[in-house]
Protein backbone atom coordinates (compact mmCIF):
# COMPACT_ATOMS: atom_id res chain seq x y z
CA UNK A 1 0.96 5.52 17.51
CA UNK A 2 -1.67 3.02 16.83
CA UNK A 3 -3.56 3.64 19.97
CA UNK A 4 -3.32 7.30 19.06
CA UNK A 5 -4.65 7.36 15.39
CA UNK A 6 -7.32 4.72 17.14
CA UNK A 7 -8.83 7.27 19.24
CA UNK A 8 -8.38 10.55 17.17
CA UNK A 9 -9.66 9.04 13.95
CA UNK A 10 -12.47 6.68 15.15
CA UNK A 11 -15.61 7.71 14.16
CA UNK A 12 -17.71 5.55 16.64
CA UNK A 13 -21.12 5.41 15.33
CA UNK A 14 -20.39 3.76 12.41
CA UNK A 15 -17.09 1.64 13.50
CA UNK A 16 -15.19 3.17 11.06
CA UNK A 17 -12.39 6.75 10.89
CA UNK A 18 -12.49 10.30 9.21
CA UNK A 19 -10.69 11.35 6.24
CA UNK A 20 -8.97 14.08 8.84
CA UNK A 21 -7.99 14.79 12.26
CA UNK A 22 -10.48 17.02 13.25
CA UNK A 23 -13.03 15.10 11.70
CA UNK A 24 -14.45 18.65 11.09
CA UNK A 25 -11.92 19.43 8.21
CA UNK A 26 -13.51 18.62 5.26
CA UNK A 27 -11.20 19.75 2.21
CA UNK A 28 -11.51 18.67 -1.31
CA UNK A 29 -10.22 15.17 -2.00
CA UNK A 30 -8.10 14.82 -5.62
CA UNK A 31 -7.39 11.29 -5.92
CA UNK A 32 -10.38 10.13 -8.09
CA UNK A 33 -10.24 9.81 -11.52
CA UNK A 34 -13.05 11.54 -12.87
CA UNK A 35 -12.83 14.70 -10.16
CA UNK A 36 -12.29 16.10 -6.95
CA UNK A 37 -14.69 14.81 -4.05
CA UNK A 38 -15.66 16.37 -0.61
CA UNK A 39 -14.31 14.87 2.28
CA UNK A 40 -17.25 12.89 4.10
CA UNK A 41 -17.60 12.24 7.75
CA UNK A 42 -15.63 8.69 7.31
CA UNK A 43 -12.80 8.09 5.02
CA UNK A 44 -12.80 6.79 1.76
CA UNK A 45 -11.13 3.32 1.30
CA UNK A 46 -7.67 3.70 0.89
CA UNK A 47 -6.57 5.94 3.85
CA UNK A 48 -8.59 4.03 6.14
CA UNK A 49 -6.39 0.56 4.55
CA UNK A 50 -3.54 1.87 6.36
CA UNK A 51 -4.92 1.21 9.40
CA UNK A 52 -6.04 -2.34 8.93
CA UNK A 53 -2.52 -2.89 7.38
CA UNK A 54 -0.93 -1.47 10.77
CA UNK A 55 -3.03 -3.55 12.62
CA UNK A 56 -1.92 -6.74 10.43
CA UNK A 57 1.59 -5.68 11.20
CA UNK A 58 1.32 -5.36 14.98
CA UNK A 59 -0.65 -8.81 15.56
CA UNK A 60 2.57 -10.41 13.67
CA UNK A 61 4.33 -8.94 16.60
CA UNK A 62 1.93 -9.69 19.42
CA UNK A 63 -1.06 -11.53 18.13
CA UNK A 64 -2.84 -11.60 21.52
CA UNK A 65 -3.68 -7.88 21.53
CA UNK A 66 -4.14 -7.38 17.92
CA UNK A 67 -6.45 -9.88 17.17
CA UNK A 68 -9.78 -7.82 18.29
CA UNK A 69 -8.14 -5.01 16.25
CA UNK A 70 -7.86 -7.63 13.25
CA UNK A 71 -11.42 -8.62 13.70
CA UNK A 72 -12.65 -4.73 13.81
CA UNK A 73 -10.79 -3.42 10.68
CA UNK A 74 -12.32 -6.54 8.51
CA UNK A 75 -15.86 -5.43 9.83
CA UNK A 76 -14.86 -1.94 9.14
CA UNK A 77 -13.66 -3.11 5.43
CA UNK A 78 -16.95 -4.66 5.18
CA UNK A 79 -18.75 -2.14 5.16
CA UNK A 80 -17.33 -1.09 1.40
CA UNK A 81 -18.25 -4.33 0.44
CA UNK A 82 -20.16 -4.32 -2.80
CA UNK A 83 -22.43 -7.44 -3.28
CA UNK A 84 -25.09 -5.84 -5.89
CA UNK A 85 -22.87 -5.66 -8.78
CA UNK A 86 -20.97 -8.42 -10.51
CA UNK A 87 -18.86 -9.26 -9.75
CA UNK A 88 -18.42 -7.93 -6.36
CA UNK A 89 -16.31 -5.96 -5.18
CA UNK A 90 -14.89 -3.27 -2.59
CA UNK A 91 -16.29 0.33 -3.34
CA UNK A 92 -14.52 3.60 -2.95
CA UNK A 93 -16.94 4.26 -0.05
CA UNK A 94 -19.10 2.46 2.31
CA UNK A 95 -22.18 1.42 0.56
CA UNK A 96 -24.64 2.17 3.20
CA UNK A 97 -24.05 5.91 1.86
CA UNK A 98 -25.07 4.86 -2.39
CA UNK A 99 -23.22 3.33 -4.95
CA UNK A 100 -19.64 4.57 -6.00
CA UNK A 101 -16.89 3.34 -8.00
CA UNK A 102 -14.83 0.36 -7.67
CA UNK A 103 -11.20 0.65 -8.32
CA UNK A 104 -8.88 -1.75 -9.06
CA UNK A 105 -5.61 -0.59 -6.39
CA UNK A 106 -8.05 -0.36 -3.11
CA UNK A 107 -9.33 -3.51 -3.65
CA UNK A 108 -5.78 -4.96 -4.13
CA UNK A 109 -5.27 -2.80 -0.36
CA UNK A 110 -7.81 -4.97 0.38
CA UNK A 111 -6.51 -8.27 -0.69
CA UNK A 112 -3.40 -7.85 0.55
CA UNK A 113 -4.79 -7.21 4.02
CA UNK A 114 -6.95 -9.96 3.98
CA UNK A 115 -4.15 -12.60 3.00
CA UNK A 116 -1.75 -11.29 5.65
CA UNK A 117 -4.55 -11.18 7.85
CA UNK A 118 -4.59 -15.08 7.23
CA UNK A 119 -0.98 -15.77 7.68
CA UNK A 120 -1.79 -13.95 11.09
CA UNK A 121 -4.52 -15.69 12.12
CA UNK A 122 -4.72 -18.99 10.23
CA UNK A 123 -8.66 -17.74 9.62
CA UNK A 124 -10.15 -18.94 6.23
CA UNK A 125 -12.33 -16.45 6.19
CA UNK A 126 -9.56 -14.23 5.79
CA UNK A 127 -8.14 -16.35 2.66
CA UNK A 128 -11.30 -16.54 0.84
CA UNK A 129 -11.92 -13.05 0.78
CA UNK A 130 -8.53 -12.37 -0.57
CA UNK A 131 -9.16 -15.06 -3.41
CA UNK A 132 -12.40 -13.22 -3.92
CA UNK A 133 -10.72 -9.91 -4.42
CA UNK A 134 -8.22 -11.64 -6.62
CA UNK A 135 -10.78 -12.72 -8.87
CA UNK A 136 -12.61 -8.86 -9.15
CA UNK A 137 -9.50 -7.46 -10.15
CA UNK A 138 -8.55 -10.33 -12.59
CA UNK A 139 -12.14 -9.57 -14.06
CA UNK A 140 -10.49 -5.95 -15.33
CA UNK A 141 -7.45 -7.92 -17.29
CA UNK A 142 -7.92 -7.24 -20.82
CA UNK A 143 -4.98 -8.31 -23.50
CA UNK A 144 -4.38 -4.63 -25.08
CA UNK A 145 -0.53 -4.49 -24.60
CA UNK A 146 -0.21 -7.49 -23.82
CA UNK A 147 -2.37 -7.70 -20.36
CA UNK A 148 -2.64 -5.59 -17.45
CA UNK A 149 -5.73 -4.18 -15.66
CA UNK A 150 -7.37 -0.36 -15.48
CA UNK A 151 -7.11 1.92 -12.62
CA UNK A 152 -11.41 2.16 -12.23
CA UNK A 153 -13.66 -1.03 -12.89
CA UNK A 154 -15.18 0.33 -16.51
CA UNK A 155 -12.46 2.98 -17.85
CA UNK A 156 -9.76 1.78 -19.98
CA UNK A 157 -7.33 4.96 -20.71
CA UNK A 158 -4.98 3.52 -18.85
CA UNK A 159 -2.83 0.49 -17.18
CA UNK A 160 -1.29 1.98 -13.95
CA UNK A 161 1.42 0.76 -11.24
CA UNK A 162 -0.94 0.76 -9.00
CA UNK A 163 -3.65 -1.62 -9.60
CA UNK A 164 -1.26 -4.09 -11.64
CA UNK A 165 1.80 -4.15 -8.72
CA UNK A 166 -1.02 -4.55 -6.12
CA UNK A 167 -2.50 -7.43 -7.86
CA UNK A 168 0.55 -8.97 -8.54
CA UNK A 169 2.09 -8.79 -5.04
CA UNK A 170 -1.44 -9.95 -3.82
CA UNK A 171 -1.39 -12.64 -6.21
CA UNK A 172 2.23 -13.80 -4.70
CA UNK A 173 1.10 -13.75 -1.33
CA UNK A 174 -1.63 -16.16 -2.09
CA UNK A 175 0.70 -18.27 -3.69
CA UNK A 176 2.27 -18.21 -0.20
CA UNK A 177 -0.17 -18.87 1.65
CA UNK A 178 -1.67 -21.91 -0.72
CA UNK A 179 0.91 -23.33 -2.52
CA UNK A 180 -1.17 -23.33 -5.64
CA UNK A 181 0.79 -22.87 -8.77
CA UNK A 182 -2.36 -20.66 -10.04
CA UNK A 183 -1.17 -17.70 -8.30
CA UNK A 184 2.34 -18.27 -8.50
CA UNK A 185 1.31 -18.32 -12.43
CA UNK A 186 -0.77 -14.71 -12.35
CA UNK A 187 1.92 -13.17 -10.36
CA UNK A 188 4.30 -13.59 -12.69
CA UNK A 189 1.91 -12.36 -15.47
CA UNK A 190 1.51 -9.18 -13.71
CA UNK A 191 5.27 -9.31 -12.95
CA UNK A 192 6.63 -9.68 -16.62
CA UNK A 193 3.54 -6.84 -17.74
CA UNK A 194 4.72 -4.22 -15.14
CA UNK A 195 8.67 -5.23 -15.36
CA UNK A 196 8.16 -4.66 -19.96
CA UNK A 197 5.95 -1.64 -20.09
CA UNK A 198 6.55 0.49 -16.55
CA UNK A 199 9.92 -0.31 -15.29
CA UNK A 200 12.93 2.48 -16.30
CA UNK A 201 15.60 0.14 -17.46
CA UNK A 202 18.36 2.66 -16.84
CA UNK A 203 17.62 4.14 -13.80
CA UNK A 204 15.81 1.31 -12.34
CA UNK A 205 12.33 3.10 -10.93
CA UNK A 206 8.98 2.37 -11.86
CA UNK A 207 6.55 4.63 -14.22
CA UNK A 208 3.43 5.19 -13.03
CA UNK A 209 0.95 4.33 -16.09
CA UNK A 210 0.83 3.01 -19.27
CA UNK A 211 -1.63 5.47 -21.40
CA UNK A 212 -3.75 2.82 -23.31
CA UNK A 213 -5.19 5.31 -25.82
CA UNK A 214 -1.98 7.27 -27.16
CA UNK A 215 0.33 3.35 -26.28
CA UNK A 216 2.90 5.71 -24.09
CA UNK A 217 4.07 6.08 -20.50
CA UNK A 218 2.72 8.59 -18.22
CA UNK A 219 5.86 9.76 -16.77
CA UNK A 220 5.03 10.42 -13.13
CA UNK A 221 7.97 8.88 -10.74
CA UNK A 222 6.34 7.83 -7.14
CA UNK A 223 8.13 5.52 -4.66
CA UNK A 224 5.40 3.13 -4.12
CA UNK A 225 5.14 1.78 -7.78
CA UNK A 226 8.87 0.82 -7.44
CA UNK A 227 8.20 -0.75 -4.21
CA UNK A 228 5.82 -2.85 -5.21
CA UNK A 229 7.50 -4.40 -8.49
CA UNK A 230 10.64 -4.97 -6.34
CA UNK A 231 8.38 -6.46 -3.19
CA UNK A 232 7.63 -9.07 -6.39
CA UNK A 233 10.98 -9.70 -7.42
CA UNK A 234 11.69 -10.58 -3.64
CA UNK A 235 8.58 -12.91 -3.46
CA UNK A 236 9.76 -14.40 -7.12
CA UNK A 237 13.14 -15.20 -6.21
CA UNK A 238 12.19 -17.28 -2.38
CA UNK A 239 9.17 -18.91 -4.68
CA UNK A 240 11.60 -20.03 -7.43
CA UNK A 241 15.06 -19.62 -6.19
CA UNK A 242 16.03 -18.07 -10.00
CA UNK A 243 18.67 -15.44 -9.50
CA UNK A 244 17.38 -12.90 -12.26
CA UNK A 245 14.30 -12.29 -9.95
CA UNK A 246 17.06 -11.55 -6.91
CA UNK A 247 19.26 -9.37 -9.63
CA UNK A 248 16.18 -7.31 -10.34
CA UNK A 249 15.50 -6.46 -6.66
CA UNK A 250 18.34 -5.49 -6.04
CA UNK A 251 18.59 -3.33 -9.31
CA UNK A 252 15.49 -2.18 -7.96
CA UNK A 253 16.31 -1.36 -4.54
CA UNK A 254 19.55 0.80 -5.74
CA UNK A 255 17.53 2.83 -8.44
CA UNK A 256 15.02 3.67 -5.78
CA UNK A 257 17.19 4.20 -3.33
CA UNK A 258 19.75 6.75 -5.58
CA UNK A 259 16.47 8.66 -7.50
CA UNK A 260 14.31 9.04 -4.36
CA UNK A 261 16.65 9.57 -1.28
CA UNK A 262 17.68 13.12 -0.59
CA UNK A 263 19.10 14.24 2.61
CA UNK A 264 19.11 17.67 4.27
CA UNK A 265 21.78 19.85 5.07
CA UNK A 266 21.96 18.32 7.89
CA UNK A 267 22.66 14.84 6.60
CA UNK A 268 18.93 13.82 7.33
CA UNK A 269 17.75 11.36 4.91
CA UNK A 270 14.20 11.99 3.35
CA UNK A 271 11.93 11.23 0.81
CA UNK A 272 9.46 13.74 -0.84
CA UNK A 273 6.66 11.71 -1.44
CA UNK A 274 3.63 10.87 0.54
CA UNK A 275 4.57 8.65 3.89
CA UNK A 276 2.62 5.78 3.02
CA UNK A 277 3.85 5.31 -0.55
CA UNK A 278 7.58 5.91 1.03
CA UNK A 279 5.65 2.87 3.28
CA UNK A 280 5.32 0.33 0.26
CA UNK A 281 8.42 1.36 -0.64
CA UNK A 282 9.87 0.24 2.54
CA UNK A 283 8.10 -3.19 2.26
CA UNK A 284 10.11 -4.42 -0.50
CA UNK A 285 13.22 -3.20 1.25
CA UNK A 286 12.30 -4.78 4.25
CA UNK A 287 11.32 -7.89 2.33
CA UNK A 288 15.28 -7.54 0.23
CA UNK A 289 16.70 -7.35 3.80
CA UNK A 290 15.41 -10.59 5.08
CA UNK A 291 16.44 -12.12 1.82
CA UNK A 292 20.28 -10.52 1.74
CA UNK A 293 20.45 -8.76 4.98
CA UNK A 294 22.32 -5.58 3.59
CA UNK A 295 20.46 -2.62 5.75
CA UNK A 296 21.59 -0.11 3.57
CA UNK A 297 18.10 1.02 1.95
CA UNK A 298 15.75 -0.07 5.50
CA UNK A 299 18.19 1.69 7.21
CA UNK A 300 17.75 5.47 5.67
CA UNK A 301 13.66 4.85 6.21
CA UNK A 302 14.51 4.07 10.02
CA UNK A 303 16.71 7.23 10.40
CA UNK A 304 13.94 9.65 8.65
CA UNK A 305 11.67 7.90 11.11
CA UNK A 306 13.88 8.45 14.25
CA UNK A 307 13.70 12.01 12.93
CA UNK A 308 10.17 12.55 12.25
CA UNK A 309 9.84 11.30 15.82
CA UNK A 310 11.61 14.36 17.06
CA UNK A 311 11.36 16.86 14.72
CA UNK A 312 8.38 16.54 13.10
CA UNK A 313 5.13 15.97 15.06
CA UNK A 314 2.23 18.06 16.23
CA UNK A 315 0.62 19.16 19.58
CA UNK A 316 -1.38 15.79 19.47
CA UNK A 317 1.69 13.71 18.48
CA UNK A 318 0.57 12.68 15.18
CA UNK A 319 3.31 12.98 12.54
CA UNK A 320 3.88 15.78 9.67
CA UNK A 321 3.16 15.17 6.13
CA UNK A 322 6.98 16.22 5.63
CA UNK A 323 9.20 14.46 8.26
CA UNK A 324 12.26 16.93 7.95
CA UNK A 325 9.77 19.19 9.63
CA UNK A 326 11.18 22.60 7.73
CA UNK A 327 7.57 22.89 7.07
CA UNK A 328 5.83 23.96 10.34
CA UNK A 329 2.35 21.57 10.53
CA UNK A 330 1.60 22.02 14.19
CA UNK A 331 -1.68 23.73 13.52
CA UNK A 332 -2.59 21.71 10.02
CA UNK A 333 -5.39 18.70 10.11
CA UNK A 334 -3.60 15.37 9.80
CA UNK A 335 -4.61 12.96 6.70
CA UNK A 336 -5.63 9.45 7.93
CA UNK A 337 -3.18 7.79 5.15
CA UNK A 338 0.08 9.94 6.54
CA UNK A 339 -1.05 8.74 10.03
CA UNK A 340 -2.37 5.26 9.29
CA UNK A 341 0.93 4.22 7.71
CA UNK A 342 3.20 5.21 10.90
CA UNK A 343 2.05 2.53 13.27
CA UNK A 344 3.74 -0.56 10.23
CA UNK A 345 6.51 1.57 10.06
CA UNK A 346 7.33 1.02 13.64
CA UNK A 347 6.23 -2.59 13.39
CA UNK A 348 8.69 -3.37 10.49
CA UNK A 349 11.68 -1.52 11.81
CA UNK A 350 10.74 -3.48 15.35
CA UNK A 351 11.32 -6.86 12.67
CA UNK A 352 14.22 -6.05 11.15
CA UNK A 353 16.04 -4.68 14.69
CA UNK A 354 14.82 -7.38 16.03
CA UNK A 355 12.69 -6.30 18.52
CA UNK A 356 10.65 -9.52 18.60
């Protein structure tokens, strides 16, 4: 799956991929916060992360022929690299094509594949840019409610899921992979901000904002924003060994797992939200599994995967947006993110069978 999203999405001349597969689809792009965007003829930051994340993945697993992938995603990455303003930052799009906005999430994406990159590799290259990144988005924390960062560098309406639970599980990895207390420190910060002001305490999910101007939740419900604050909990408990941190993952993993999971008549399990925030998601189940080893939750992602595999993928073999496949997508251009994500999937259920 990797080779194949490799070859359909590359876009050669610049070393980088398209927003679709054909690269001649060009739809209108919603996930901005000021307003729709025109596809361009290479991706905007955040589908193209999956890749480098699915490359980060598969060089766990066989770091011999995923290095040279490693080394071409960070010089893709790169090339979003903002170094005019301060302080810099990863842009929404590469900067050879003007300035755009910085936000918050992608460069967490960023982080995040820079530090695994490291545990990888051992490269300090790798860790320093991941500190770097660490710092930009700390420059957006602001003490309004308590803490938390914005969604885009300069607008303040609102504290999302998003940017806070990527900083935060970024912040946790670094602790990882330094030992120093500093980021052990800031992930909790973003831990106890996201855990007070976004979590559900019945149901055990994760908002997706906090509206800064009217002090209120915005009440969208997506899997990744739960996946990240229980990823955290995970990372918490192995850096401190306190059970609450354990208690909450698991609280975590069970809301998720009862509010999100639906199955089809067939018995199918499924999840209607996009495949790579089902993908986060999946992280912090993966990351509860190798803590407790109960395959209850990583085990419904693996079956809608097994699925998909049959049952829901076009002429070219790349996967459906909707993995029950009662929605027929033969003919319908493929998003980079919904393909980009599929190769870690693989990787992680390869872990936790082990397959390594």
């Amino acid at each position: 799956m990797f080779e194949l999203v490799w070859e359909l999405y590359r876009v050669p001349d610049y070393g980088l991929f398209s927003e679709y597969y054909p690269n001649s689809y060009r739809p209108d792009l919603t996930y901005f916060n000021d307003s729709t965007r025109q596809a361009q003829e290479v991706s905007y930051l955040w589908p193209m992360s999956g890749l480098f994340s699915s490359a980060v993945c598969l060089a766990a697993l066989d770091g011999e022929k995923y290095a040279p992938y490693l080394d071409s995603m960070a010089m893709a990455v790169e090339q979003y690299y903002d170094n005019i303003r301060m302080p810099f930052g990863y842009q929404a799009y590469p900067v050879r094509f003007g300035k755009v906005d910085r936000y918050y999430d992608d460069n967490g994406l960023v982080g995040i594949d820079y530090v695994d990159s490291y545990m990888v590799t051992r490269n300090e290259g790798c860790l320093e840019k991941a500190k770097q990144v660490m710092s930009f988005i700390l420059s957006g924390w602001d003490d309004e409610y308590e803490g938390g960062v914005s969604w885009l560098e300069g607008v303040r309406d609102q504290k999302p899921a998003c940017s806070n639970g990527k900083a935060m599980v970024l912040a946790l990895k670094l602790y990882e992979a330094t030992g120093d207390s500093y980021y052990l420190e800031t992930g909790k910060k973003f831990y106890f901000w996201m855990d007070k002001y976004l979590k559900d305490p019945e149901r055990g999910i994760v908002w997706n904002s906090w509206l800064t101007k009217e002090g209120k939740i915005h009440p969208d419900l997506y899997t990744y924003n739960t996946g990240t604050l229980l990823q955290a909990a995970v990372s918490l408990y192995r850096a401190t060994g306190e059970q609450s941190y354990l208690d909450n993952a698991n609280f975590l993993a069970e809301g998720s797992y009862s509010f999100f999971v639906k199955r089809t008549d067939e018995g199918t399990p499924y999840i209607n939200d996009l495949p790579w925030f089902n993908l986060v998601l999946f992280r912090g189940y993966h990351e509860l599994f190798n803590v407790t080893g109960d395959r209850k939750y990583v085990d419904a992602i693996i079956e809608g995967l097994d699925y998909a595999w049959e049952h829901a993928r076009d002429n070219s073999g790349l996967f459906y947006h909707d993995w029950t496949g009662r929605s027929d997508e033969k003919l319908k251009p493929k998003w980079l993110l919904d393909a980009s994500c599929i190769p870690e999937f693989y990787a992680r259920a390869a872990m936790i069978k082990g397959e390594i």
